[in-house]
Structure formats: structure tokens, C-alpha cells
Protein backbone atom coordinates (compact mmCIF):
# COMPACT_ATOMS: atom_id res chain seq x y z
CA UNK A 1 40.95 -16.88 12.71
CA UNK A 2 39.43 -18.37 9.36
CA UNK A 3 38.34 -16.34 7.11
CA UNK A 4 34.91 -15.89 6.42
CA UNK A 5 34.85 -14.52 2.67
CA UNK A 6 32.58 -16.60 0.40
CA UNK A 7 33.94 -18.52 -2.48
CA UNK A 8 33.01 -17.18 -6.20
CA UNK A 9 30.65 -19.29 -7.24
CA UNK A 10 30.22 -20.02 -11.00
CA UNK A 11 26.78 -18.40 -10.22
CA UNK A 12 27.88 -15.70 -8.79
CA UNK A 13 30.70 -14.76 -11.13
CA UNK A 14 28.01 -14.95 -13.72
CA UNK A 15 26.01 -12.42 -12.31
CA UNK A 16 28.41 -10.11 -11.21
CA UNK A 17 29.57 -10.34 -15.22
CA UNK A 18 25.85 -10.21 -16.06
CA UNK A 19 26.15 -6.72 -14.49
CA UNK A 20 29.17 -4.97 -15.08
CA UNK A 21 28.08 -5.60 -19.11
CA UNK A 22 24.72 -4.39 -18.38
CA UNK A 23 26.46 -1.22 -17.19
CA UNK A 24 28.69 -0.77 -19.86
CA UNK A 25 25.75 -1.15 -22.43
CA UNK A 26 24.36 1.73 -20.88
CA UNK A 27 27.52 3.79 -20.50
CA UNK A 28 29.06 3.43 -23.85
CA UNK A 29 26.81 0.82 -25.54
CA UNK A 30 26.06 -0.16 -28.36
CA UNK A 31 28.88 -2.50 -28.66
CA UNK A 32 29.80 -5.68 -29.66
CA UNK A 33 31.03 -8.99 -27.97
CA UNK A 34 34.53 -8.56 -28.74
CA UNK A 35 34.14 -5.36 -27.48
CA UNK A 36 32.39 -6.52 -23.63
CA UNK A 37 34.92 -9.26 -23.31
CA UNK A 38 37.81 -6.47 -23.97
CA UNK A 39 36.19 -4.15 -21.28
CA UNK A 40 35.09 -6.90 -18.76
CA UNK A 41 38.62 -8.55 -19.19
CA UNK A 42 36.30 -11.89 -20.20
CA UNK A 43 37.60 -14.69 -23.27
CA UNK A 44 35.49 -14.33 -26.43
CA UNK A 45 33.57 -17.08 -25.21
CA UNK A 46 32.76 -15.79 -21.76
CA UNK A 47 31.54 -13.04 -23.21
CA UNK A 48 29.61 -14.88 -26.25
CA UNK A 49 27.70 -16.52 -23.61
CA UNK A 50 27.31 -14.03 -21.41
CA UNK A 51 25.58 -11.95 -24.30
CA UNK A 52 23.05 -15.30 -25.50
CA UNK A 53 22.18 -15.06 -22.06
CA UNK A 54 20.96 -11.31 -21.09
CA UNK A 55 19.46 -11.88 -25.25
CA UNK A 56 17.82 -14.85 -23.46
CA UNK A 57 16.68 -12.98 -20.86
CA UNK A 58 14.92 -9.97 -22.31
CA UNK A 59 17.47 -7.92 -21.41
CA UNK A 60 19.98 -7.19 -24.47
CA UNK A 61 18.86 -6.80 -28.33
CA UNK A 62 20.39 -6.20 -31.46
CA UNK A 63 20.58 -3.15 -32.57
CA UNK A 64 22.76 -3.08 -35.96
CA UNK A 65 25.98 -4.22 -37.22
CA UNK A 66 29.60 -2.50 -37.01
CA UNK A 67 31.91 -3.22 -39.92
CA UNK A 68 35.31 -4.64 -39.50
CA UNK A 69 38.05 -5.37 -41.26
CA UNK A 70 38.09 -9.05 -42.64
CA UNK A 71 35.10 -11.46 -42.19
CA UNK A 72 31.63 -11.09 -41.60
CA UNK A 73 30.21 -7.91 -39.51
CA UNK A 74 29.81 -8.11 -35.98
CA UNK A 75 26.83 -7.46 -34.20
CA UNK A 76 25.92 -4.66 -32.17
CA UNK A 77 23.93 -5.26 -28.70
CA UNK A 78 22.17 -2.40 -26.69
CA UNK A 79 20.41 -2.75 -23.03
CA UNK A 80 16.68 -3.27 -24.58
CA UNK A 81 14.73 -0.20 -23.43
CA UNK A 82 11.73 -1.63 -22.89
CA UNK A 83 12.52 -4.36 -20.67
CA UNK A 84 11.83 -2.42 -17.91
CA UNK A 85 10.12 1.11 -17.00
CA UNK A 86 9.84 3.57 -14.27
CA UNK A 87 7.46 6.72 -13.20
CA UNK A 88 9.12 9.56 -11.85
CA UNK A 89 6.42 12.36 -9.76
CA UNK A 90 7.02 16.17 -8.71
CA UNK A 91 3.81 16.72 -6.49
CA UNK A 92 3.19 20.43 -5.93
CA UNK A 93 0.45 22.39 -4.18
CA UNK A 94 -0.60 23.45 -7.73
CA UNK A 95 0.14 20.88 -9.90
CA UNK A 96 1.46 17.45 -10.26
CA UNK A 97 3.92 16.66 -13.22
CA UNK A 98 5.09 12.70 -13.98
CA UNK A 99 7.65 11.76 -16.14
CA UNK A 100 8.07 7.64 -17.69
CA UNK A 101 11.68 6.45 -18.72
CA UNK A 102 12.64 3.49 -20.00
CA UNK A 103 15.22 1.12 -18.16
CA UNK A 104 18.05 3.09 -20.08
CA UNK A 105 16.50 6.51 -18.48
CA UNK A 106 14.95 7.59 -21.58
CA UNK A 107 11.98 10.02 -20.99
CA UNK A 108 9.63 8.87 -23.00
CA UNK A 109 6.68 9.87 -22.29
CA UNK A 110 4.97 13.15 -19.64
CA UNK A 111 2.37 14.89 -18.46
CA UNK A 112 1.24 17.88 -16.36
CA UNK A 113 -2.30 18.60 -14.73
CA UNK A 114 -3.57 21.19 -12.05
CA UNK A 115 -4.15 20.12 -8.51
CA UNK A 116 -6.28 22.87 -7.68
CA UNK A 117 -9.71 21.55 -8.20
CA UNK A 118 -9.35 17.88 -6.32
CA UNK A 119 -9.36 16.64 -3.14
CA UNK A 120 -8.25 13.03 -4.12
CA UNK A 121 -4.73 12.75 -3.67
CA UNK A 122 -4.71 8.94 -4.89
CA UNK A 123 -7.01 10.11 -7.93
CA UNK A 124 -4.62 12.60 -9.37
CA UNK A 125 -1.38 10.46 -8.72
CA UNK A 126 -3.55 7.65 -10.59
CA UNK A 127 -4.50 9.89 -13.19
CA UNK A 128 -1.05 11.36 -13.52
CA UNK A 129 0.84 8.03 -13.89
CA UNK A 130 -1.63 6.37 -16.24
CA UNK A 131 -1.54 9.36 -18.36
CA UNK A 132 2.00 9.74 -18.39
CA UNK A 133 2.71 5.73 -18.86
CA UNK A 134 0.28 5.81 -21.66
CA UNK A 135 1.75 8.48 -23.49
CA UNK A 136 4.95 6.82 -23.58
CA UNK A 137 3.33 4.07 -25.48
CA UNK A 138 4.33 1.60 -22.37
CA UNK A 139 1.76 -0.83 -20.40
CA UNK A 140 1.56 -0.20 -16.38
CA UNK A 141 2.29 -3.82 -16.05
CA UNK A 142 5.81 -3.18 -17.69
CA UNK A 143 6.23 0.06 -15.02
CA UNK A 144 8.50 -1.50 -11.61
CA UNK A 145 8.71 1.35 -9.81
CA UNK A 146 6.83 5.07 -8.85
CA UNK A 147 9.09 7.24 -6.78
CA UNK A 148 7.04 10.52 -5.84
CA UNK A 149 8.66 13.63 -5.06
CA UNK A 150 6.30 15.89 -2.23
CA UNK A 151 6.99 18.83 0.32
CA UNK A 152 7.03 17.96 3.81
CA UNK A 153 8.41 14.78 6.05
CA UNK A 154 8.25 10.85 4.90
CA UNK A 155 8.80 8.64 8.12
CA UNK A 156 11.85 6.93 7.16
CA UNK A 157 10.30 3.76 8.93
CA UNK A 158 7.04 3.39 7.15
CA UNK A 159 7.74 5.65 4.06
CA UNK A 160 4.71 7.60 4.34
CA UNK A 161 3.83 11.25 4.93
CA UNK A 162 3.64 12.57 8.04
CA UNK A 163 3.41 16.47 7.13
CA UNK A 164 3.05 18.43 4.55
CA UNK A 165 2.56 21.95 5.03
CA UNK A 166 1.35 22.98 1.32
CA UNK A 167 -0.23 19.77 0.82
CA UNK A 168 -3.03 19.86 3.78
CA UNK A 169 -4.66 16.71 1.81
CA UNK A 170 -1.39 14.11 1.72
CA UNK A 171 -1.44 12.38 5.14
CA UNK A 172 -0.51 8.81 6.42
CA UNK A 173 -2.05 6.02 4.86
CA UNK A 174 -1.61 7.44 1.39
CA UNK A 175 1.35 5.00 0.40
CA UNK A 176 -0.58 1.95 0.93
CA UNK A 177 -3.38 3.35 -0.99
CA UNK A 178 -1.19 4.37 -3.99
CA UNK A 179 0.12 1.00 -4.19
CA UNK A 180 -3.07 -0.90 -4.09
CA UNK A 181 -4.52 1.55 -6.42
CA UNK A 182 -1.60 1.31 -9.06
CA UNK A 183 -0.35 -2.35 -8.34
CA UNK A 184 3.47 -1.54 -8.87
CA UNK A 185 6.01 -0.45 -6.03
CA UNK A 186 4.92 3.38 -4.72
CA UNK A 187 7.97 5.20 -2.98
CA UNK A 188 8.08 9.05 -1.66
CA UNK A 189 10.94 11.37 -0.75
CA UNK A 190 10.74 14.84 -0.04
CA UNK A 191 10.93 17.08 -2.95
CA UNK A 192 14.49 18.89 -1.86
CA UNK A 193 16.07 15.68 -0.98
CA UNK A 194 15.61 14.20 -4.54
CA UNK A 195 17.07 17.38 -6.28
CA UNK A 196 20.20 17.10 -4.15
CA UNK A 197 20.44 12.99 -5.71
CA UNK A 198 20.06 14.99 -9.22
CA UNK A 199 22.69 17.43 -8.00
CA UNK A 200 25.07 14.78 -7.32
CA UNK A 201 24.36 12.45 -10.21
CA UNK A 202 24.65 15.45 -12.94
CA UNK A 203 24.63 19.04 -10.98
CA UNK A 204 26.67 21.57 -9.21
CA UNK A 205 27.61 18.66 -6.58
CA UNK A 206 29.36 15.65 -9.33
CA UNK A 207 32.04 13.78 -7.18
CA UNK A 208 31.40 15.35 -4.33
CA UNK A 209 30.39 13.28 -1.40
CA UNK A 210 29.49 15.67 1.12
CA UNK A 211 27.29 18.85 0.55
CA UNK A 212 23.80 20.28 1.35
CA UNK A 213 21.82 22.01 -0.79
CA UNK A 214 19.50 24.96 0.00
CA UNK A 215 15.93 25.30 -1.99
CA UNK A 216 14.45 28.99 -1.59
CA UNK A 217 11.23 29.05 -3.27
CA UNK A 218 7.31 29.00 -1.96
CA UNK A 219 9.42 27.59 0.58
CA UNK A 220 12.67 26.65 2.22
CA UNK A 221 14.28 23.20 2.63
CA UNK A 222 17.39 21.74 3.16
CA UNK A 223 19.07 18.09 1.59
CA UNK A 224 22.11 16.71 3.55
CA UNK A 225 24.41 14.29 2.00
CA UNK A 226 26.85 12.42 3.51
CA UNK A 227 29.26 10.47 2.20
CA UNK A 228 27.54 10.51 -0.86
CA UNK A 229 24.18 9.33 0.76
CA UNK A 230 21.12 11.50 2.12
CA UNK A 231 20.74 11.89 5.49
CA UNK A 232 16.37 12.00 6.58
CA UNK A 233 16.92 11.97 9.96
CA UNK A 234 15.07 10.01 12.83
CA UNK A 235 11.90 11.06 11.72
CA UNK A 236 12.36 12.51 8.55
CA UNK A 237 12.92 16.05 9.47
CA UNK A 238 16.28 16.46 8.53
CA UNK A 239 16.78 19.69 6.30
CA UNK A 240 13.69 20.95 7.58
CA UNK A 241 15.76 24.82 7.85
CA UNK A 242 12.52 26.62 7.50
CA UNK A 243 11.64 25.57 11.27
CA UNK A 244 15.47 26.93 12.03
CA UNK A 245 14.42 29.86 14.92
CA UNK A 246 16.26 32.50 13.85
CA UNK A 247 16.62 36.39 15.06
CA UNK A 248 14.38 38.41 13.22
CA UNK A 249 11.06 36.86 13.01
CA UNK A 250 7.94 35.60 15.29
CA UNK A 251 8.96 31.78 16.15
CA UNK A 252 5.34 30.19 16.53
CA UNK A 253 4.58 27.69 19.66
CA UNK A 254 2.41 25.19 17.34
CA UNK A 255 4.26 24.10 14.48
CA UNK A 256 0.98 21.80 13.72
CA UNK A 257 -0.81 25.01 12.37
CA UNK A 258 -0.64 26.88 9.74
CA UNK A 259 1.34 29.89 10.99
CA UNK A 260 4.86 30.61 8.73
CA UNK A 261 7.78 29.12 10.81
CA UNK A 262 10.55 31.40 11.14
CA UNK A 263 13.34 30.94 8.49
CA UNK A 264 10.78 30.77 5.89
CA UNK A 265 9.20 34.40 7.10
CA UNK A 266 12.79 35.49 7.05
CA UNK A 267 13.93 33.71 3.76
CA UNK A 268 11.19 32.37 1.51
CA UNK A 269 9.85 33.80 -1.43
CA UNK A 270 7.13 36.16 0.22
CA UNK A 271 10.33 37.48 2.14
CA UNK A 272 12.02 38.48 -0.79
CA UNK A 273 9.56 40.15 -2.70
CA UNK A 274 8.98 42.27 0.55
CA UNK A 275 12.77 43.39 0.46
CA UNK A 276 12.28 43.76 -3.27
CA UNK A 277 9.59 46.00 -3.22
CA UNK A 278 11.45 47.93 -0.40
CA UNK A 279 14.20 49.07 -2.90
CA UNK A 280 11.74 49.81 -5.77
CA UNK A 281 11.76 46.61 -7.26
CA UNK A 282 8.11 44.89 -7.76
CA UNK A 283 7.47 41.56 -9.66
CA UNK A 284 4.72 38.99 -9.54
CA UNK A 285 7.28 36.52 -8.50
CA UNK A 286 10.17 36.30 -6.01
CA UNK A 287 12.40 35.16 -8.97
CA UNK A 288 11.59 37.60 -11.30
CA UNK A 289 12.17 40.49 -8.29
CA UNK A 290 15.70 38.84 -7.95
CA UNK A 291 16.38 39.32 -11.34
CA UNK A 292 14.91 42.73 -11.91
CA UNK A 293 17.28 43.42 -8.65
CA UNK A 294 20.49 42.07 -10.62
CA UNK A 295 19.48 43.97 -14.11
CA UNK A 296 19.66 47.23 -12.41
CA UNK A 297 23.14 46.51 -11.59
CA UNK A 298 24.75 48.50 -8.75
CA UNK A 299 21.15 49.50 -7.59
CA UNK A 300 20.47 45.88 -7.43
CA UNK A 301 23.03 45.25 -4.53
CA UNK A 302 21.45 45.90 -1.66
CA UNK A 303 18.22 43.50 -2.20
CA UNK A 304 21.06 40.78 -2.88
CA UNK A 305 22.76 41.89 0.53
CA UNK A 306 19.92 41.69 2.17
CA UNK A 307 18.64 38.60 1.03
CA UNK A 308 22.21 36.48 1.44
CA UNK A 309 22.44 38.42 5.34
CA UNK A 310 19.39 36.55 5.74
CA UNK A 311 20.24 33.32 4.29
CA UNK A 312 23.78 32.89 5.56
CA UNK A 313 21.82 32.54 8.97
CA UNK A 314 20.01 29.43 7.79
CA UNK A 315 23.29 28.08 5.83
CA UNK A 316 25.77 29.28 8.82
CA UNK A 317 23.58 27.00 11.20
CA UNK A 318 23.86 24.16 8.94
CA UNK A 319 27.48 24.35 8.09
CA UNK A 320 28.97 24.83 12.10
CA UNK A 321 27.44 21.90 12.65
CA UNK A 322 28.19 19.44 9.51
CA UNK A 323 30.93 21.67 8.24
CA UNK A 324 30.19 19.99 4.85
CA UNK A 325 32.64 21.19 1.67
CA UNK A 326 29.92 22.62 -0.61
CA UNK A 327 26.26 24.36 -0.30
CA UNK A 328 23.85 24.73 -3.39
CA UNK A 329 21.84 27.11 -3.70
CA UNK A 330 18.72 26.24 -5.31
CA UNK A 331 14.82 26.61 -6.19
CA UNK A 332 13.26 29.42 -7.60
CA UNK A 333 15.47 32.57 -6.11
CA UNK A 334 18.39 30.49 -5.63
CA UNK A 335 18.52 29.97 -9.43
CA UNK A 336 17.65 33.62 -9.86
CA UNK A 337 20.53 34.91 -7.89
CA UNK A 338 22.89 32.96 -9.34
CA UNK A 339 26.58 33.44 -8.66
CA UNK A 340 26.00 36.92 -7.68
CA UNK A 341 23.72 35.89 -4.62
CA UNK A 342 26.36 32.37 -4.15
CA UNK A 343 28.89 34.40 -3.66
CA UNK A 344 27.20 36.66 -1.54
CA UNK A 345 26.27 34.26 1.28
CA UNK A 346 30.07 32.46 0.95
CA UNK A 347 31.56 35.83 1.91
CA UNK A 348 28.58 36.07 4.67
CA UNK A 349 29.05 32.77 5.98
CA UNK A 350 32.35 33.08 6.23
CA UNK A 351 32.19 36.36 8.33
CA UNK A 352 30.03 34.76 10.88
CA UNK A 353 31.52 31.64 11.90
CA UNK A 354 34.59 29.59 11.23
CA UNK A 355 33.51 27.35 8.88
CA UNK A 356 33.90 28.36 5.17
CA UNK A 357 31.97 26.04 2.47
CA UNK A 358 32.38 26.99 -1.19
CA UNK A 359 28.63 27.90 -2.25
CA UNK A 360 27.49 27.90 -5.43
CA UNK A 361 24.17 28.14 -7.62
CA UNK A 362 22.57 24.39 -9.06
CA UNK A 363 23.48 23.79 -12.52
CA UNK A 364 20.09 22.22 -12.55
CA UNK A 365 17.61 24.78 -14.09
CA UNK A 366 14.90 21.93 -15.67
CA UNK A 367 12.86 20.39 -13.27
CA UNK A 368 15.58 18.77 -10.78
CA UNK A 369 12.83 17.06 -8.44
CA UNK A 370 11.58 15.17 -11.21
CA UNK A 371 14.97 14.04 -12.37
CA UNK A 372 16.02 13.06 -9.02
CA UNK A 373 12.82 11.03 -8.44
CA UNK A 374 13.75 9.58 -12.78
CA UNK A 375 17.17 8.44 -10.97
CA UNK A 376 16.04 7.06 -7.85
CA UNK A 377 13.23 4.88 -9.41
CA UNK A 378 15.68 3.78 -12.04
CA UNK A 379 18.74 3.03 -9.51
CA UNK A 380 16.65 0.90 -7.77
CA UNK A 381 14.91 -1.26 -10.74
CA UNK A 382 18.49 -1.35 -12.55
CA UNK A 383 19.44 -3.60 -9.26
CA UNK A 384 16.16 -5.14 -9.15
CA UNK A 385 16.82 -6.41 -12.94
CA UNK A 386 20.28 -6.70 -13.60
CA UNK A 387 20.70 -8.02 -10.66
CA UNK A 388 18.92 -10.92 -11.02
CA UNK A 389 19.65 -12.08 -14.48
CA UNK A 390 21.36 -15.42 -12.94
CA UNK A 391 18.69 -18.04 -13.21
């Protein structure tokens, strides 16, 4: 049978070099030509031109000199920040927080504002985006990509919201809106899904291709990666553990209202200030009651039994069926239990069924839904640009 590989093109081959030099810039940049053509394995003249054209382009600038030995300097060449720029969004019930980076993932500018006193979703995104573009000294024009990180399910088909249990307000037909409104691409991903992608990309999870992650908080949500990509499901629903019926709480008939589905009685933050308060420990937040719990020490142990009993049910369902290496714990009390609570629902787990995952808390204590949705917006836009830099 004939094969049916394509030929490289000249056109091709430039772009693919186009890339892999792009990627380098960022990695280990600045650097010079000599130094690209060593690390792409191109001639000094490959890589001459290859630099005149991404300086062409927009997409490379100077950025100082490096002194050699004999000769004149050589120039230095950096990805140009600016030639591209992204909006990252972590939408809460209680405020919305949006982050702009540059192409090289730069933060450079942010803002935060209450969500209490609206009821214009598309008013406070708008608000939030502007504010945060124009802080960063950027133009909106220059902005490719919003990526919007929200509770509840986004319809894998049409990318809009379908439910959102703290977020009574955010319904379908909000994507479209968003992107007239703004004029630039508008994605959404649920909020636990995009701190798994930050989990993998610089967390607990680095190299690792399959793992969940658990976020106890408010609430409690599940990612799922496989094979080093997230898994949403038919409909979206995938990792949605707080509708998990489990023994030991009221399993409601209507999910559409606003009764507490079952996990989350059992599991979310409520829950554990409840078994808090039951040993003598009180705090205005489930967090701080998990650490007031560990500070006492041995008198401590039982909230953290209780708590991980109740947990391992959630993560034991999860794990007999995608049996995956590794579980993070994260969100507010999974950060606050730390390895005393991780280890905890490993030894659980691993009493109640015959799978045995290695948990262990997120490494990601600063505002992992807003890095993940930083990421995704800028993986995207990096192929978007670099990968058309072949004219």
C-alpha cells in the first residue's frame, strides 16, 4: 500500500522551525542566532533567516547584546511580549477576579471586584476584563483570547453554561453575549477542571498523565485527566462528585433546585465546620476549623478522621472506577489539611476497596483557577500565533 505521509514542504519546514524557536525563546530565551541554530540543529543561515523573519513578523525583538570572544557582539532576541495578550477569569458567587498576561505569560496587569450587588453577568465580566486589560497598559484589540473559569457544567458542544448552582444568574446564551460584547474569542471551563490543567502544568500532578483532583471548599468538584487531557463528559458533568449519592445524607429527587446534593452535605465546607464544632473546634471558616483541628495536635485527630472517612467515599467511588495513579486534594480544606488529611484518606481509600492511588495535597496555594484559565488562554493563542508565522 503507498504511503500516505505528506512531503516536507519548504513551507512547512519553515513553520515547524518558526515554532520550535518560538518555544525555545520562551523556555530559555534570550538567546542569540548562533545559539537557535545550535538548539534547532539549523546552519547559521537557516537560522539567520529564520530570526529576520519572526523580527519581520512582530514576533521576535532585540533585547541586548551578549559578548563573545573575538568580533563584534551578537545580538540577543526574546519572544516580543506584546505581540500578543490573553485574559484569564475566576468567576465566583462573590467576586470575580481577571488576570492579563502577555504572550510570554507575564501577568501584567489584575483586578478584583464584588459580585454581590449586580445582576449583569455580561456587565461585570465586561467591567472585569476592561479593567484588568487596562491596567496592564495593553489595548483590548491586542487581547486574542478570554478563557473564564465558573462553577457548574459548560456543554462541551456549545461551550456555554448549562448550570451553575452558586451562580443562579449565568445561564445559556451568556457566551454569545460575552463575545459580542467584548469582540475577542470568550471560552469557559469549569472552575475545578482548570486548576487540575494548573496542577499538571506546575502542581502536585507535573508528568503525570493520569490523576483527578478533588476541590473541597463552598463546594465539591472533581477534574479527571486522562492521558494528560481532561475528561468533561457527554454533557459536561464529569467530576460533578458532589451529586455522588452516598450513605449518610438525604439524596434529593430534583437536582434542578436548590436543595444540597449529597456528597456536598456530607463533605463540603458547611460539613466540616459541623464536625469541627462537634469536637470543640469553632472558626468562621471551614479552613480555619481544619487548621485549628491540626494545631491542637493529638486532639485534632478525630475531626481529620472524620472528615477523610467521609471523603474517601467520594474519592473511593472515583478511583474503582478510573483507578487513576494520583488524587489531589484541593480547595479551601483540602489545602488546610494538608498531608495530614492526604494521608488520611490514602490509608482510607485503601481500606475500602482495592484500588490504592497515592493522594496528596496541591502544591498550588495562589489562586490555581486563575492560573489554569492564564495557561489555557495562552496554549491556545501560542498555536494561534506561532503557528501561523509562515506567510
Amino acid at each position: 500500500m503507498a504511503s500516505t505521509r505528506l512531503p516536507g514542504t519548504p513551507r512547512l519546514l519553515r513553520a515547524l522551525n518558526d515554532r520550535a524557536a518560538l518555544e525555545l525563546l520562551l523556555t530559555q530565551g534570550p538567546l542569540t542566532r548562533a545559539q537557535l541554530g545550535e538548539l534547532t540543529g539549523l546552519s547559521k543561515v537557516t537560522a539567520s533567516q529564520l530570526v529576520e523573519r519572526l523580527e519581520e513578523r512582530g514576533l521576535v525583538v532585540r533585547v541586548g547584546e551578549q559578548a563573545g570572544g573575538r568580533g563584534p557582539n551578537a545580538q540577543l532576541y526574546a519572544v516580543e511580549p506584546g505581540s500578543a495578550h490573553v485574559v484569564g477569569v475566576d468567576v465566583g458567587p462573590d467576586r470575580v477576579v481577571a488576570a492579563c498576561a502577555d504572550i510570554t505569560g507575564t501577568v501584567i496587569g489584575r483586578v478584583e471586584q464584588s459580585t454581590r450587588d449586580t445582576d449583569d453577568p455580561v456587565g461585570v465580566v465586561h467591567n472585569a476584563v476592561v479593567q484588568a486589560v487596562s491596567s496592564a497598559g495593553a489595548s483590548l484589540s491586542s487581547v486574542r483570547r478570554v478563557v473564564l473559569g465558573t462553577p457548574g457544567l459548560v456543554d462541551p458542544g456549545t461551550g456555554d453554561i448549562t448550570f451553575a448552582f452558586n451562580l443562579p444568574r449565568w445561564h445559556r446564551g451568556l457566551l454569545a453575549a460575552l463575545r459580542e460584547d467584548l469582540h475577542t474569542p470568550v471560552v469557559f471551563e469549569n472552575d475545578v477542571n482548570l486548576a487540575a490543567l494548573a496542577e499538571a502544568q506546575s502542581g502536585a500532578a507535573r508528568g503525570v498523565d493520569d490523576f483527578v483532583l478533588v476541590w473541597v471548599g463552598v463546594g465539591v468538584g472533581l477534574a479527571i485527566v486522562l492521558g494528560g487531557r481532561l475528561h468533561h463528559g457527554s454533557t459536561g458533568a464529569a467530576g460533578e462528585i458532589g451529586y455522588l449519592p452516598v450513605p449518610g445524607a438525604t439524596i434529593p429527587r430534583d437536582v434542578s433546585r436548590r436543595a444540597k446534593p449529597a456528597f456536598q452535605q456530607l463533605a463540603a465546607a458547611d460539613a466540616v465546620r459541623v464536625i469541627a464544632r462537634e469536637h470543640g473546634f469553632r472558626a468562621q471558616t471551614a479552613g480555619d476549623a481544619v487548621r485549628a483541628a491540626i494545631a491542637a495536635g493529638t486532639e485534632g485527630g478525630p475531626v481529620l478522621d472524620e472528615l477523610a472517612r467521609r471523603l474517601a467515599l467520594g474519592v473511593a467511588s472515583t478511583c474503582v472506577v478510573l483507578d487513576p495513579p494520583l488524587v489531589v486534594l484541593a480547595g479551601e480544606v483540602g489545602q488546610a489539611g494538608g498531608s495530614a488529611l492526604a494521608e488520611r484518606v490514602q490509608h482510607e481509600v485503601a481500606a475500602i476497596t482495592l484500588v490504592t492511588p497515592r493522594v496528596v495535597v496541591t502544591e498550588l496555594t495562589d489562586e490555581p483557577v486563575l492560573r489554569g484559565a492564564l495557561r489555557t488562554a495562552l496554549d491556545a493563542v501560542r498555536d494561534e500565533v506561532f503557528g501561523s508565522t509562515v506567510g
